[in-house]
Protein backbone atom coordinates (compact mmCIF):
# COMPACT_ATOMS: atom_id res chain seq x y z
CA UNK A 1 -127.85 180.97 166.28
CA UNK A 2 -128.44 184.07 168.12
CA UNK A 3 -125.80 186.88 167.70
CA UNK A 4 -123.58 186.83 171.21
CA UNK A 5 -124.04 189.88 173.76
CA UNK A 6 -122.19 193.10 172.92
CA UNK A 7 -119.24 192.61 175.28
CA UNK A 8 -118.35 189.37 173.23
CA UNK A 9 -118.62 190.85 169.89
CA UNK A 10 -115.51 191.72 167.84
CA UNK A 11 -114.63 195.20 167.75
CA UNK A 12 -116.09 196.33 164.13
CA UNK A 13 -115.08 199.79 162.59
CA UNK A 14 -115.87 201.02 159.19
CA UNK A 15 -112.42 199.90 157.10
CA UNK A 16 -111.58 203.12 155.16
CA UNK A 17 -111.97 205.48 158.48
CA UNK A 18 -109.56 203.20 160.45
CA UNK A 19 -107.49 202.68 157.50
CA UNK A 20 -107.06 206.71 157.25
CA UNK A 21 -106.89 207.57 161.20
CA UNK A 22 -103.26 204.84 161.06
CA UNK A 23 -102.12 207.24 158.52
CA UNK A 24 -102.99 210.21 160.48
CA UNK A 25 -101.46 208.61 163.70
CA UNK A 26 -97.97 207.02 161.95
CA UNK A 27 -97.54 209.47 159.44
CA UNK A 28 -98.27 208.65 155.46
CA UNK A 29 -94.62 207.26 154.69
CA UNK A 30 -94.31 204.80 157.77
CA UNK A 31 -98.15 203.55 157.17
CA UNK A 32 -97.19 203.15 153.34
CA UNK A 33 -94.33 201.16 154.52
CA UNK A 34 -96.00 198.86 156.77
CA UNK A 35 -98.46 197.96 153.90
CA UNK A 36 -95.61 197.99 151.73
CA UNK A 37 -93.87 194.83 154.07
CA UNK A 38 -97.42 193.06 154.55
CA UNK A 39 -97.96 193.11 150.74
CA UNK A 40 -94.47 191.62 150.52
CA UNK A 41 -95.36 188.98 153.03
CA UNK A 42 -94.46 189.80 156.30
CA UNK A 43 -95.44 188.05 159.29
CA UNK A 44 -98.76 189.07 161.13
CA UNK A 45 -97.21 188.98 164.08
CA UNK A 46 -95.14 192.01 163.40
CA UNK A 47 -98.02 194.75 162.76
CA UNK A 48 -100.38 193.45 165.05
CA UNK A 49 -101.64 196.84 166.20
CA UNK A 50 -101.74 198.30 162.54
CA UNK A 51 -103.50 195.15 161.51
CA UNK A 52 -106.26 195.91 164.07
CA UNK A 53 -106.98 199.32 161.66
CA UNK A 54 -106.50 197.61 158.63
CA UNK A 55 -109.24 195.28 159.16
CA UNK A 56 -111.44 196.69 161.20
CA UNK A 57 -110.86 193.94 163.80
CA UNK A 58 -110.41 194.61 167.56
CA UNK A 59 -107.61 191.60 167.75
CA UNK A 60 -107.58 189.99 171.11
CA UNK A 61 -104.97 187.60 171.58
CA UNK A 62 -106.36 184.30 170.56
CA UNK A 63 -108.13 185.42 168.15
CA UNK A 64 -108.97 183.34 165.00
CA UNK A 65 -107.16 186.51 162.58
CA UNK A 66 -103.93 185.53 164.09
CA UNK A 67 -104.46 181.70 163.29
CA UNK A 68 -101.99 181.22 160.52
CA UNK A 69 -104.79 178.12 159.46
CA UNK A 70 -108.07 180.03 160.08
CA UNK A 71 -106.43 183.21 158.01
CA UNK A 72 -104.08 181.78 155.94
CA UNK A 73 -101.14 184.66 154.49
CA UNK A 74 -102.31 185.76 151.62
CA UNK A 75 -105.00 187.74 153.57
CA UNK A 76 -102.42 189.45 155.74
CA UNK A 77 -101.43 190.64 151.97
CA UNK A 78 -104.64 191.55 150.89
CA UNK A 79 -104.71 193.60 153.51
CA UNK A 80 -101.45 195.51 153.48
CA UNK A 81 -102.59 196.36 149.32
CA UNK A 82 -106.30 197.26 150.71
CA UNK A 83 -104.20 200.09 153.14
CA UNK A 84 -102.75 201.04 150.10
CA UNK A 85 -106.63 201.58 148.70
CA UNK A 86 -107.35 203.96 150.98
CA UNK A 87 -104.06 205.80 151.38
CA UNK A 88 -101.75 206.10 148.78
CA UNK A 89 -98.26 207.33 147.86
CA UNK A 90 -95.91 206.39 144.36
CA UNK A 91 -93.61 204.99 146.94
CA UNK A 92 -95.94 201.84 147.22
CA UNK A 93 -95.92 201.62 142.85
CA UNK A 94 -93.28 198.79 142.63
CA UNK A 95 -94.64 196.47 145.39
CA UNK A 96 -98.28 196.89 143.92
CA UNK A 97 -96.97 195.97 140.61
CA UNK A 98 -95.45 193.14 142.15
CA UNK A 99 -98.43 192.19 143.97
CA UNK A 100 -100.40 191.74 140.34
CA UNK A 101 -97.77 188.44 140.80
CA UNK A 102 -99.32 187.12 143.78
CA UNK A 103 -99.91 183.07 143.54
CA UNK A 104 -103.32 183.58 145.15
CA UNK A 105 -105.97 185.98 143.39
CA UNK A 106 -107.15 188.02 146.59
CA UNK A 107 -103.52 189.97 146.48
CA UNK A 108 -103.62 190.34 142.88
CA UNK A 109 -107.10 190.97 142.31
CA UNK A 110 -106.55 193.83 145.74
CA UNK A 111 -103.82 195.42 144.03
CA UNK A 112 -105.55 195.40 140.40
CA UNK A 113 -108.17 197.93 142.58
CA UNK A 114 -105.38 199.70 143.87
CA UNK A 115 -104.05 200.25 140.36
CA UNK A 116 -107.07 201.45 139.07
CA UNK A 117 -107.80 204.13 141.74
CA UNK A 118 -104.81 205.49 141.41
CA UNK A 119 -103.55 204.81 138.03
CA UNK A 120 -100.88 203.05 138.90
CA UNK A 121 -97.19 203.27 136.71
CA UNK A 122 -96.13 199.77 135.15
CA UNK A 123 -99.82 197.86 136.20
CA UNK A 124 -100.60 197.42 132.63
CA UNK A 125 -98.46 193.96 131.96
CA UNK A 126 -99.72 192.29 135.53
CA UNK A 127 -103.19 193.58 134.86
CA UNK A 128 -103.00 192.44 131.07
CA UNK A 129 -102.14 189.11 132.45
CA UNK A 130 -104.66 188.65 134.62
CA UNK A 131 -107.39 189.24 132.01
CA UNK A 132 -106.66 185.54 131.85
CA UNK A 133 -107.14 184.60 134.58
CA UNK A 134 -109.64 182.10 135.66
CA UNK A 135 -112.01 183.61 138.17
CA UNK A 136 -114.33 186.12 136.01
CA UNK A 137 -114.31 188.76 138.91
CA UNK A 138 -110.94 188.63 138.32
CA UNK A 139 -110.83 189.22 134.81
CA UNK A 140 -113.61 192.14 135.40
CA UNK A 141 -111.01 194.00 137.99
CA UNK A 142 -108.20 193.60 135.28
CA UNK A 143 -110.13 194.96 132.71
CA UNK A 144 -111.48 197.91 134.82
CA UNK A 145 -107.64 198.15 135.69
CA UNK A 146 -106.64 198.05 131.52
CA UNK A 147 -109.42 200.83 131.13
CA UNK A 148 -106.74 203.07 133.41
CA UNK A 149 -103.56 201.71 133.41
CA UNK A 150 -103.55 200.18 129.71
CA UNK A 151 -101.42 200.89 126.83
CA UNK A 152 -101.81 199.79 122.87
CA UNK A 153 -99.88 196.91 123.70
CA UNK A 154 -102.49 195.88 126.03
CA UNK A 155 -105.33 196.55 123.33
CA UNK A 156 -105.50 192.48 122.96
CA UNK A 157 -106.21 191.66 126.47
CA UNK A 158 -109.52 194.27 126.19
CA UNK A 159 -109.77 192.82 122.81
CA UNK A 160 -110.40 188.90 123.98
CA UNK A 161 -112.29 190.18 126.91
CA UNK A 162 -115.08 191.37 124.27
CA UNK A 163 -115.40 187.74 123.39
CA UNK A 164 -114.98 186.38 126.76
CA UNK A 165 -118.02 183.68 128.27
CA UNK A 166 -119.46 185.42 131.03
CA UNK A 167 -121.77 188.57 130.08
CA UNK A 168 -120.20 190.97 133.58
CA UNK A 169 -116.65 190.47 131.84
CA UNK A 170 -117.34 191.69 128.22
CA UNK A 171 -119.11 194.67 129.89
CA UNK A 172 -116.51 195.47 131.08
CA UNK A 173 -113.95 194.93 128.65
CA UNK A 174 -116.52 197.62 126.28
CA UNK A 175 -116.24 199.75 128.84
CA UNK A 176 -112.46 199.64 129.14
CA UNK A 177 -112.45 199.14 124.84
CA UNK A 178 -114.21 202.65 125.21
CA UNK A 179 -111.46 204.18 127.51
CA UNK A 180 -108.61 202.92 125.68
CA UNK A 181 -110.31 204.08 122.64
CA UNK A 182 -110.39 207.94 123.89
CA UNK A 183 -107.50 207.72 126.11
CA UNK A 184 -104.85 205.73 123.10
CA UNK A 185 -107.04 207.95 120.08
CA UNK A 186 -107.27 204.51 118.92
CA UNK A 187 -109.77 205.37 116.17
CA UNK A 188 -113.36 204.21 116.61
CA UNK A 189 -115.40 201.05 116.53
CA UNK A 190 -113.88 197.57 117.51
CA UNK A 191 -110.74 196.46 116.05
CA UNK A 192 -111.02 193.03 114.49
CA UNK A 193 -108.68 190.10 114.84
């Protein structure tokens, strides 16, 4: 299928510029809040014209983004914790850490990134717990998140991720084994069972 003429293409802009020029426009606090009330599951509707930024999208009405069956919720979250990616203030820390508690793993696994950029307070349990989890990309982000945001009592979650079934995830968890190991002195070479 040939790609449609340039007047019926979606507007496209590169995510992280439009992301930042919101947060130039609204101001840092309000543009933490919106993402702050689309992580928490606000309706669409309500941020249609920060949505446009935070996706990249040129929204038009009727189009597919604002079908609540073409682009089901959890990517309007997704999207207020990707904002977050790109602009960031400690006033977003609790609903990020809450996000790590999202029933669908595009949320989660967004706000595990978010975490690790900027080292989130209080990620370590929700990341720890999603080490678990069953999509190995998953596990990989939560480990990369552990290698930041861990503690000692988060030293198990690396720990099993050594051991895990897919070859990405236990590079990862010796990578974040390595962190924890300078950042938690926690004394060299891998700690047995």
């Amino acid at each position: 299928m040939p790609d449609p003429p340039p007047e019926h293409r979606p507007e496209r802009r590169p995510v992280a510029g439009s992301i930042r020029e919101l947060a130039g426009r609204i101001g840092v606090p309000a543009f933490v809040a919106v993402c702050v009330d689309l992580l928490d599951g606000a309706p669409r509707e309500r941020y249609v014209e920060e949505l446009r930024m935070l996706t990249g999208h040129g929204w038009r009405p009727g189009d597919p983004v604002l079908d609540h069956d073409a682009w089901k919720d959890h990517w309007v979250r997704s999207w207020g914790a990707r904002g977050l990616l790109h602009v960031w203030s400690d006033a977003a820390t609790a609903a990020v850490v809450r996000g790590l508690e999202d029933e669908h793993y595009r949320p989660a696994e967004m706000c595990l990134k978010v975490a690790t950029r900027h080292d989130v307070a209080g990620a370590g349990d929700g990341a720890a717990r999603l080490a678990g989890h069953a999509l190995p990309r998953v596990r990989v982000q939560a480990l990369r998140c552990l290698a930041v945001c861990g503690d000692r009592e988060h030293v198990g979650a690396v720990r099993a991720g050594l051991d895990d079934d897919r070859a990405d995830v236990r590079r990862q968890a010796a990578r974040a084994w390595e962190a924890l190991e300078r950042r938690l002195d926690l004394g060299g070479g891998r700690v047995g069972p």
